[in-house]
Protein backbone atom coordinates (compact mmCIF):
# COMPACT_ATOMS: atom_id res chain seq x y z
CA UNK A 1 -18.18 -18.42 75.77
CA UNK A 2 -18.55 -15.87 73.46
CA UNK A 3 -21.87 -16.17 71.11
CA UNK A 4 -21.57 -14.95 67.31
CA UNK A 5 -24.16 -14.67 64.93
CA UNK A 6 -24.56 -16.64 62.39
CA UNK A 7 -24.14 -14.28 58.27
CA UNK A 8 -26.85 -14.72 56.31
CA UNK A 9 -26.85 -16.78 53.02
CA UNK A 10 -26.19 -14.42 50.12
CA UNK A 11 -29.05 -12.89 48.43
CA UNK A 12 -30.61 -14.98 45.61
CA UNK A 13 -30.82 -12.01 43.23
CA UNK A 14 -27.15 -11.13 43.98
CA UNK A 15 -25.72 -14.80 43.22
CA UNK A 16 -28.10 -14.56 39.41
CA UNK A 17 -26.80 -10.85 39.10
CA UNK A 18 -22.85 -11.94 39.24
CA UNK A 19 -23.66 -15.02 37.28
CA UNK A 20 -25.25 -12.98 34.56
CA UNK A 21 -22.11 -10.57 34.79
CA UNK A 22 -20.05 -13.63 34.46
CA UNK A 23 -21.68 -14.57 31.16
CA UNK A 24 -21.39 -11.73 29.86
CA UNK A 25 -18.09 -11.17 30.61
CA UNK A 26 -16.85 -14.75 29.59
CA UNK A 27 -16.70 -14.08 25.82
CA UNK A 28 -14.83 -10.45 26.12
CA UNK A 29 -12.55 -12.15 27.95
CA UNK A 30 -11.48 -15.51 26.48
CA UNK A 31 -10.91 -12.81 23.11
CA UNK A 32 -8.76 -10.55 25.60
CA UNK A 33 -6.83 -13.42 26.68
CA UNK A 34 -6.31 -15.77 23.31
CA UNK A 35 -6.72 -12.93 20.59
CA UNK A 36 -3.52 -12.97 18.14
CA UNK A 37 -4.22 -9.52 17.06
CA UNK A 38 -3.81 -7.55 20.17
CA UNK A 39 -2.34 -4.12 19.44
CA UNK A 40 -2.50 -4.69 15.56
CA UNK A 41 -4.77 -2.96 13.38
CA UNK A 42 -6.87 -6.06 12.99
CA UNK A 43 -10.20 -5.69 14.70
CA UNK A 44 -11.72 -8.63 16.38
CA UNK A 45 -15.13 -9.12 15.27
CA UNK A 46 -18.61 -10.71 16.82
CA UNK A 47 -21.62 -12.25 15.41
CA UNK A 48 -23.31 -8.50 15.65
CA UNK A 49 -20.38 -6.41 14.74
CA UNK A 50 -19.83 -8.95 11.73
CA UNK A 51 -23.32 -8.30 9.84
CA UNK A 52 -22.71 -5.04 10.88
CA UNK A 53 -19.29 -4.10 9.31
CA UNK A 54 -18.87 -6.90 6.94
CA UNK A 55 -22.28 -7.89 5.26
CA UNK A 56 -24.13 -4.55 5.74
CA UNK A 57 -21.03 -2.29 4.44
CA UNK A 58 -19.89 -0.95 1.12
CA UNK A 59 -16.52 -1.08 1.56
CA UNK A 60 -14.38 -4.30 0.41
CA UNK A 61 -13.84 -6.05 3.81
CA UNK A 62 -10.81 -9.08 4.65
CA UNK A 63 -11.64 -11.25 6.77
CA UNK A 64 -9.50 -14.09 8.82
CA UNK A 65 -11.40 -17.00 10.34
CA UNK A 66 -9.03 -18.72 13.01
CA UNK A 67 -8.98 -20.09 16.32
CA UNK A 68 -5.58 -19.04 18.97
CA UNK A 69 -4.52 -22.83 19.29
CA UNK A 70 -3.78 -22.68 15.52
CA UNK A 71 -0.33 -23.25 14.62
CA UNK A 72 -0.73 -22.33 10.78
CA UNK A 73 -3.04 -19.10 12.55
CA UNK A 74 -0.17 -18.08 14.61
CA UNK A 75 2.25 -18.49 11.31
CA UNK A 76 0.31 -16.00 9.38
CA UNK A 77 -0.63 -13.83 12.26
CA UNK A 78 2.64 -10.96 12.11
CA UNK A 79 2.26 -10.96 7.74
CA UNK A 80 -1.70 -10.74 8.36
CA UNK A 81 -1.11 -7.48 10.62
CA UNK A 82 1.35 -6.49 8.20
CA UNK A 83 -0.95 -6.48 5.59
CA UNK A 84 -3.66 -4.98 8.07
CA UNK A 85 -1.44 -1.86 8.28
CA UNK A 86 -0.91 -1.68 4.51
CA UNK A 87 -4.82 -2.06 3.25
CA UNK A 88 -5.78 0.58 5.96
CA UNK A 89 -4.21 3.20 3.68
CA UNK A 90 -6.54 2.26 1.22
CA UNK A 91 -9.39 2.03 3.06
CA UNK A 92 -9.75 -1.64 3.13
CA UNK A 93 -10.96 -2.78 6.44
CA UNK A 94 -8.84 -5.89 8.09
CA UNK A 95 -10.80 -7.75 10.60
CA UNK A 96 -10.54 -11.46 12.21
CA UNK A 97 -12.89 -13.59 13.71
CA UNK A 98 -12.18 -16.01 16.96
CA UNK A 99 -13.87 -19.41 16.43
CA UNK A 100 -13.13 -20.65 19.85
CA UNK A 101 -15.46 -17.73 20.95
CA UNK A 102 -17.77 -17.46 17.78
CA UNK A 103 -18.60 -20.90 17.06
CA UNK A 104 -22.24 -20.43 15.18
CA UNK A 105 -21.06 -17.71 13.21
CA UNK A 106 -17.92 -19.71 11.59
CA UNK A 107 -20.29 -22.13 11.27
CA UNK A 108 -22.45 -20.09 9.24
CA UNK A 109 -19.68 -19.21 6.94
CA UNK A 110 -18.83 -22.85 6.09
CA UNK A 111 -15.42 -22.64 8.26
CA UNK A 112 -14.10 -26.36 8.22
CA UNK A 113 -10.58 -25.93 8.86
CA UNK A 114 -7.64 -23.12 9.98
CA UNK A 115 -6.60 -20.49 9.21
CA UNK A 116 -9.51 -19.01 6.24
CA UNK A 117 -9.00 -15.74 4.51
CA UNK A 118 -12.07 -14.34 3.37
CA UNK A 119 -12.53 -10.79 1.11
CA UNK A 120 -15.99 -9.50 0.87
CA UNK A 121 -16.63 -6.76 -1.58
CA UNK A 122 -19.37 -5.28 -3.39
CA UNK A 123 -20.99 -6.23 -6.49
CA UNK A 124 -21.15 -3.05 -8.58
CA UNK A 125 -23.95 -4.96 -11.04
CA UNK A 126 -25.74 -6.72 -8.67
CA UNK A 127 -25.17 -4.41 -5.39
CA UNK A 128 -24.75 -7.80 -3.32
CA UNK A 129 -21.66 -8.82 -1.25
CA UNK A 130 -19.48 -11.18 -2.86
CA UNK A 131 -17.42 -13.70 -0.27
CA UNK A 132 -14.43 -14.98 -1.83
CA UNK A 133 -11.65 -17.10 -0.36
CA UNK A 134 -7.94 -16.12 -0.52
CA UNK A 135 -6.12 -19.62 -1.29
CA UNK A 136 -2.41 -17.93 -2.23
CA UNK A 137 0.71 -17.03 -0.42
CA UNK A 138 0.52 -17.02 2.86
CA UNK A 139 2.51 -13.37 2.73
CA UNK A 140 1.62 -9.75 3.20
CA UNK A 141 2.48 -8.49 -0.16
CA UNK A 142 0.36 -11.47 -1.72
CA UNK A 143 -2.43 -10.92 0.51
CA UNK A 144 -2.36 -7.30 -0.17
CA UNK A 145 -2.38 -8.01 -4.10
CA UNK A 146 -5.44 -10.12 -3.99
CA UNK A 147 -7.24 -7.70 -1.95
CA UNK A 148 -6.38 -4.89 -4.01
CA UNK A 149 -7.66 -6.60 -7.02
CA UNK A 150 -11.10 -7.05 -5.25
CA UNK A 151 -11.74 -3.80 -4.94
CA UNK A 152 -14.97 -3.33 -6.95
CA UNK A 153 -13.89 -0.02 -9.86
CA UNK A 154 -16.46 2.83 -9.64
CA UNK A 155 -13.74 5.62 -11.81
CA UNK A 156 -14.99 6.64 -14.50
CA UNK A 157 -11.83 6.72 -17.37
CA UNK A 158 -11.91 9.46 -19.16
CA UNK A 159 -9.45 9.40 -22.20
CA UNK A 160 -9.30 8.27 -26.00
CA UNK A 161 -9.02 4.99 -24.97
CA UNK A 162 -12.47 4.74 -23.66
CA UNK A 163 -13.84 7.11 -25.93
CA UNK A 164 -15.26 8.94 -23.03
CA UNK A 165 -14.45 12.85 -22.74
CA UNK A 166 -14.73 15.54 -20.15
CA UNK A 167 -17.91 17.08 -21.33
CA UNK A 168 -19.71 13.81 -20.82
CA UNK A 169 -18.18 13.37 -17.65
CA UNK A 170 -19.35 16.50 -16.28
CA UNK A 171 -22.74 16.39 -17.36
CA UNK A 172 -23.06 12.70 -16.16
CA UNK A 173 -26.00 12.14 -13.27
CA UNK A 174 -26.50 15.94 -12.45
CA UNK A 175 -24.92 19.07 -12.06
CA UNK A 176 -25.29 19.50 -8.06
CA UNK A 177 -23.08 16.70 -7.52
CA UNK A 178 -18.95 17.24 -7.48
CA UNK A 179 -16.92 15.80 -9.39
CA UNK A 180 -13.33 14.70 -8.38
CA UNK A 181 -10.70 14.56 -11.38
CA UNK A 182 -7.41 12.23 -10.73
CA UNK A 183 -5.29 13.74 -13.41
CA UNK A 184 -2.35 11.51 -14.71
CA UNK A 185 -0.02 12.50 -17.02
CA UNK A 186 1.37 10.37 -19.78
CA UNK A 187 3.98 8.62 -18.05
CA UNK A 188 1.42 7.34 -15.73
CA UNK A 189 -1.76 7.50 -18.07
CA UNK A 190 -1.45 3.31 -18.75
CA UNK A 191 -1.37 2.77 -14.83
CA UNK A 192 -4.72 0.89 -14.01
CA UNK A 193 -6.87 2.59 -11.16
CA UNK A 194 -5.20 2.67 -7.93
CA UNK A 195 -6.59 0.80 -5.00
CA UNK A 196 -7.07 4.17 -2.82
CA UNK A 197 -8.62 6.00 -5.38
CA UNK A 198 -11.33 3.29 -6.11
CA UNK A 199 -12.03 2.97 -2.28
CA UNK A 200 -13.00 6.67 -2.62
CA UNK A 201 -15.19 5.97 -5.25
CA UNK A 202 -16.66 3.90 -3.42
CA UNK A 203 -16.82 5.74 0.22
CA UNK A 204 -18.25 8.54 -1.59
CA UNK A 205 -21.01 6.56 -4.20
CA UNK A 206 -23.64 9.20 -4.76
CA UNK A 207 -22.08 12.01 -2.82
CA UNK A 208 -19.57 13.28 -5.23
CA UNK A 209 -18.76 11.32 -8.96
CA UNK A 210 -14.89 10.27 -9.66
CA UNK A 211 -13.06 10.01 -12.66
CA UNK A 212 -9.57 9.66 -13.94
CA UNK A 213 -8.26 11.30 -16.83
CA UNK A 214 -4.73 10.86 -18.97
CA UNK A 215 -3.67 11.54 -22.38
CA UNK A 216 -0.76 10.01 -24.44
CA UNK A 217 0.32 14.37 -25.00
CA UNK A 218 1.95 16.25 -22.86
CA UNK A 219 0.71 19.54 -24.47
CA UNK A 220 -3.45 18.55 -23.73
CA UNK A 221 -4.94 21.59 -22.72
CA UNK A 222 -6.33 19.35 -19.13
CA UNK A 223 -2.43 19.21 -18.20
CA UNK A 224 -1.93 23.03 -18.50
CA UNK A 225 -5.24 23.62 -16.52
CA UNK A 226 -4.53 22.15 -13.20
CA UNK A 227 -0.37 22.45 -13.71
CA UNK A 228 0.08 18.67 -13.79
CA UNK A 229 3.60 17.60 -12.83
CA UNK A 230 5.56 15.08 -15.12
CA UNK A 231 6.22 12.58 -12.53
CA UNK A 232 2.99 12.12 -10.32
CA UNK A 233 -1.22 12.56 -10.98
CA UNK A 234 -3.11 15.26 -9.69
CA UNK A 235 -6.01 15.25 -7.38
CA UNK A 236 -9.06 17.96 -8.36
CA UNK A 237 -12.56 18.90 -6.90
CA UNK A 238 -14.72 20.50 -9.28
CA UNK A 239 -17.64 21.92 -7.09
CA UNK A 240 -21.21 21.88 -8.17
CA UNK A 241 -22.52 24.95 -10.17
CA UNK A 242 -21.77 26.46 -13.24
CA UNK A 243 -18.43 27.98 -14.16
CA UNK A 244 -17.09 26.29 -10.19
CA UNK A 245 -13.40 27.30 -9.50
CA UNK A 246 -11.88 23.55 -9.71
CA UNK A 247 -9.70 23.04 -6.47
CA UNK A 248 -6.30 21.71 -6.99
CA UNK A 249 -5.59 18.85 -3.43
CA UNK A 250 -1.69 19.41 -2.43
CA UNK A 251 -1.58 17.16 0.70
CA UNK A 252 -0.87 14.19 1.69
CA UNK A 253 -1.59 10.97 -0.22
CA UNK A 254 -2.82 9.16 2.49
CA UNK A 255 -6.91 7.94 3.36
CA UNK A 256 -7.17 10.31 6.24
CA UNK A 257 -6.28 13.60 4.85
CA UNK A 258 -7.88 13.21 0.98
CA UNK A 259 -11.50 12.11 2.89
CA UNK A 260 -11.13 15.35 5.09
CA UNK A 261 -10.85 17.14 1.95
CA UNK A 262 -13.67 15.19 0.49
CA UNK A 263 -16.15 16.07 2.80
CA UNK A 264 -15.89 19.44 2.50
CA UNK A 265 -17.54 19.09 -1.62
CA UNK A 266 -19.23 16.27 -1.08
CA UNK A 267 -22.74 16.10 -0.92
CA UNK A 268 -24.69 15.19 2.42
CA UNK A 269 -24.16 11.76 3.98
CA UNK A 270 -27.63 9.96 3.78
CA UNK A 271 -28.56 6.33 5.49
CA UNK A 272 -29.05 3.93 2.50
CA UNK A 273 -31.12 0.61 3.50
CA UNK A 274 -29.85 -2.49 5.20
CA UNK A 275 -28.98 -5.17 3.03
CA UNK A 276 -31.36 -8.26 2.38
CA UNK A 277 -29.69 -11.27 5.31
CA UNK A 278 -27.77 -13.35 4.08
CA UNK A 279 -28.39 -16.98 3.34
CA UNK A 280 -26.97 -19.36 5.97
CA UNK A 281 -24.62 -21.80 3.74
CA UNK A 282 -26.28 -25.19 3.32
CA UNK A 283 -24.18 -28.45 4.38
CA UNK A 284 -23.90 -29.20 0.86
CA UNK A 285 -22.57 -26.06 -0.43
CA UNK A 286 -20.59 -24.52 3.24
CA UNK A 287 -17.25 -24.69 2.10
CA UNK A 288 -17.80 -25.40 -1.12
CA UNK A 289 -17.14 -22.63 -4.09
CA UNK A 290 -16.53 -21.84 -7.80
CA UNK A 291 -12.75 -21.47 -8.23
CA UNK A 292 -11.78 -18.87 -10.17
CA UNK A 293 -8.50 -17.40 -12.42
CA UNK A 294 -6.79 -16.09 -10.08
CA UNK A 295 -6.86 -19.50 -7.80
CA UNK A 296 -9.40 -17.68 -5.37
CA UNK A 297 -12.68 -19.23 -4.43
CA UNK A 298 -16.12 -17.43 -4.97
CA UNK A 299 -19.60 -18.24 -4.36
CA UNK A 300 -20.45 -16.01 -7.38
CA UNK A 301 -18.62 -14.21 -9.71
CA UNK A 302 -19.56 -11.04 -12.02
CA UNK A 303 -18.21 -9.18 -14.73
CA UNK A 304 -18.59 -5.26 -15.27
CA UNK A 305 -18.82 -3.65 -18.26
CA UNK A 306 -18.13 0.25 -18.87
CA UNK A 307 -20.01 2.38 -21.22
CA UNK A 308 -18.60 4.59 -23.19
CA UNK A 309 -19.13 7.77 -25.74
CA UNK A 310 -16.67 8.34 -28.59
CA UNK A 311 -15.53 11.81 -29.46
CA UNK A 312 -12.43 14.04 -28.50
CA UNK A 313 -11.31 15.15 -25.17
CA UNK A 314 -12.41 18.43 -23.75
CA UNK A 315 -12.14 21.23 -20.66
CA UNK A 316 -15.01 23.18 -21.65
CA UNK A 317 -15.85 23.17 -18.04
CA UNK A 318 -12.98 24.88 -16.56
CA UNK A 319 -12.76 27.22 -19.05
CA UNK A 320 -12.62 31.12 -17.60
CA UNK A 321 -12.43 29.71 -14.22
CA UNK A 322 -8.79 29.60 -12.50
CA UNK A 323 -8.03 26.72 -10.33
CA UNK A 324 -6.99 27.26 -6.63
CA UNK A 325 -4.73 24.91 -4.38
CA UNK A 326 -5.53 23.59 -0.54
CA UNK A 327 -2.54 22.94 0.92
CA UNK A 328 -1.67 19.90 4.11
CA UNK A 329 0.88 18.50 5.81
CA UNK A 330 3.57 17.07 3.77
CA UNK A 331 4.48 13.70 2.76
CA UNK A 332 5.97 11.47 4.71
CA UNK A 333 8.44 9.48 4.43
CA UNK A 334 6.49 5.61 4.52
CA UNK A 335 3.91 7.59 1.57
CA UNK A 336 5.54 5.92 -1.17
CA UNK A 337 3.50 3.22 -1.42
CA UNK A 338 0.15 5.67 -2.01
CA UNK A 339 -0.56 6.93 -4.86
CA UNK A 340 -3.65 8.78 -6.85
């Protein structure tokens, strides 16, 4: 007969070690396995990573509440990406949040049914994040509209319009910060703002000051400074210091390349404070907001109003100092939808 010895019972601290892995694990992986964003530019986004990129940021922020059993989720999932790929361009984040996985933190944002849209943007009066709830078409290009329209406007508009002139403008704040001019000539000087170019404003609050600039002549001595073209606006750093070369951009119109181009006049990055937390939603309020024109839903709503100085438009500035071009990669061919 031959005689074998009998293994010994597993460890204790091994079984508790692979049962902590396991939990752990467990949420990474019911994401991995019923996310409806894999491979799309949609991030998926946890109770941490939320506060962090959503309620701490700057930047306007959509948001999609939904859990993977959802048939209405799984409807708007391909014109949600869609839309994910759009916004990126104008550096509006797209994230989405799994309720299956991240229970308390729907909770917390008074999620009561499937699929909710939220965009979070900042307040430029009160400097707090404003939640509001997309309640339109269920589409990319109506998505994309009422995202766009969120974006909080940070340009300063120079013109006769607004009374305000170039002279003001640079002498605004300080003169060590840069100033970016978006130059538009008159066939596009009634355009409002563009989404990308108040994104930038806002990626670069206190690091360099934006404005755009237009006037109903074609002859206006700003058009013959920086060689405006008929047919498109003009992108132009003028660097801190007196009597600063402006710099002419001739790249792409795309996020990417005009924020590399950015950086290289803007001032210093610096760490601003964390925001105040949020209050949880109370049961009588979660769920519960002020409707507003549009047929969104807020929990507050605020109005901004620009000042402005009346007298003519002026490039003192520029004067005596000739304007230089950086060049990048051309245009492609999917570009047409960005503009300055």
């Amino acid at each position: 007969m031959i005689l074998t010895t009998p293994r010994a019972p597993a460890a204790p601290w091994r079984m508790v070690t692979a049962l902590l892995a396991l939990a752990v694990l467990a949420p990474a992986l019911v994401i991995a396995a019923d996310s409806l964003f894999t491979g799309a530019k949609v991030t998926e986004l946890t109770a941490a990573s939320f506060r962090t990129n959503v309620l701490d940021a700057e930047t306007t922020h959509v948001v999609k509440f939904y859990a993977p059993w959802c048939g209405h989720c799984k409807q708007l999932a391909p014109e949600y990406a869609k839309a994910a790929t759009k916004l990126r361009s104008s550096l509006v984040r797209v994230s989405a949040v799994n309720c299956d996985v991240e229970k308390a933190l729907c909770a917390e944002q008074g999620i009561q049914g499937f699929p909710v849209v939220k965009v979070f943007y900042t307040s430029p009066k009160s400097g707090k994040r404003i939640p509001v709830e997309y309640q339109g078409e269920r589409t990319a290009a109506a998505l994309i509209k009422f995202t766009t329209s969120k974006i909080p406007n940070r340009v300063v508009s120079i013109g006769r319009k607004t009374g305000y002139t170039l002279d003001a403008f640079y002498s605004t704040k300080n003169s060590t910060l840069p100033k970016v001019l978006v130059v538009k000539p008159p066939s596009k000087g009634r355009k409002a703002t563009t989404p990308l170019v108040k994104s930038l404003a806002i990626k670069y609050r206190d690091r360099l000051l934006i404005g755009d600039v237009s006037s109903e002549s074609a002859t206006d001595a700003v058009y013959a400074d920086f060689a405006v073209p008929n047919d498109k606006a003009v992108l132009v750093v003028v660097p801190a210091g007196e009597g600063a070369a402006p710099v002419v951009y001739d790249g792409e119109v795309k996020a990417k390349p005009l924020a590399a181009f950015l950086d290289r006049y803007a001032l210093p990055e610096t760490k601003r404070g964390k925001r105040k937390p949020s209050k949880k939603p109370s049961k009588k309020t979660a769920g519960k907001a002020e409707k507003t024109d549009d047929g969104a839903s807020s929990t507050s709503k605020t109005k901004s109003k620009t000042k402005t100085k009346a007298s003519k438009t002026k490039t003192k500035k520029t004067k005596g100092a000739k304007s230089t071009t950086t060049t990048a990669p051309a245009s492609s061919p999917d570009a047409a939808h960005d503009e300055l």
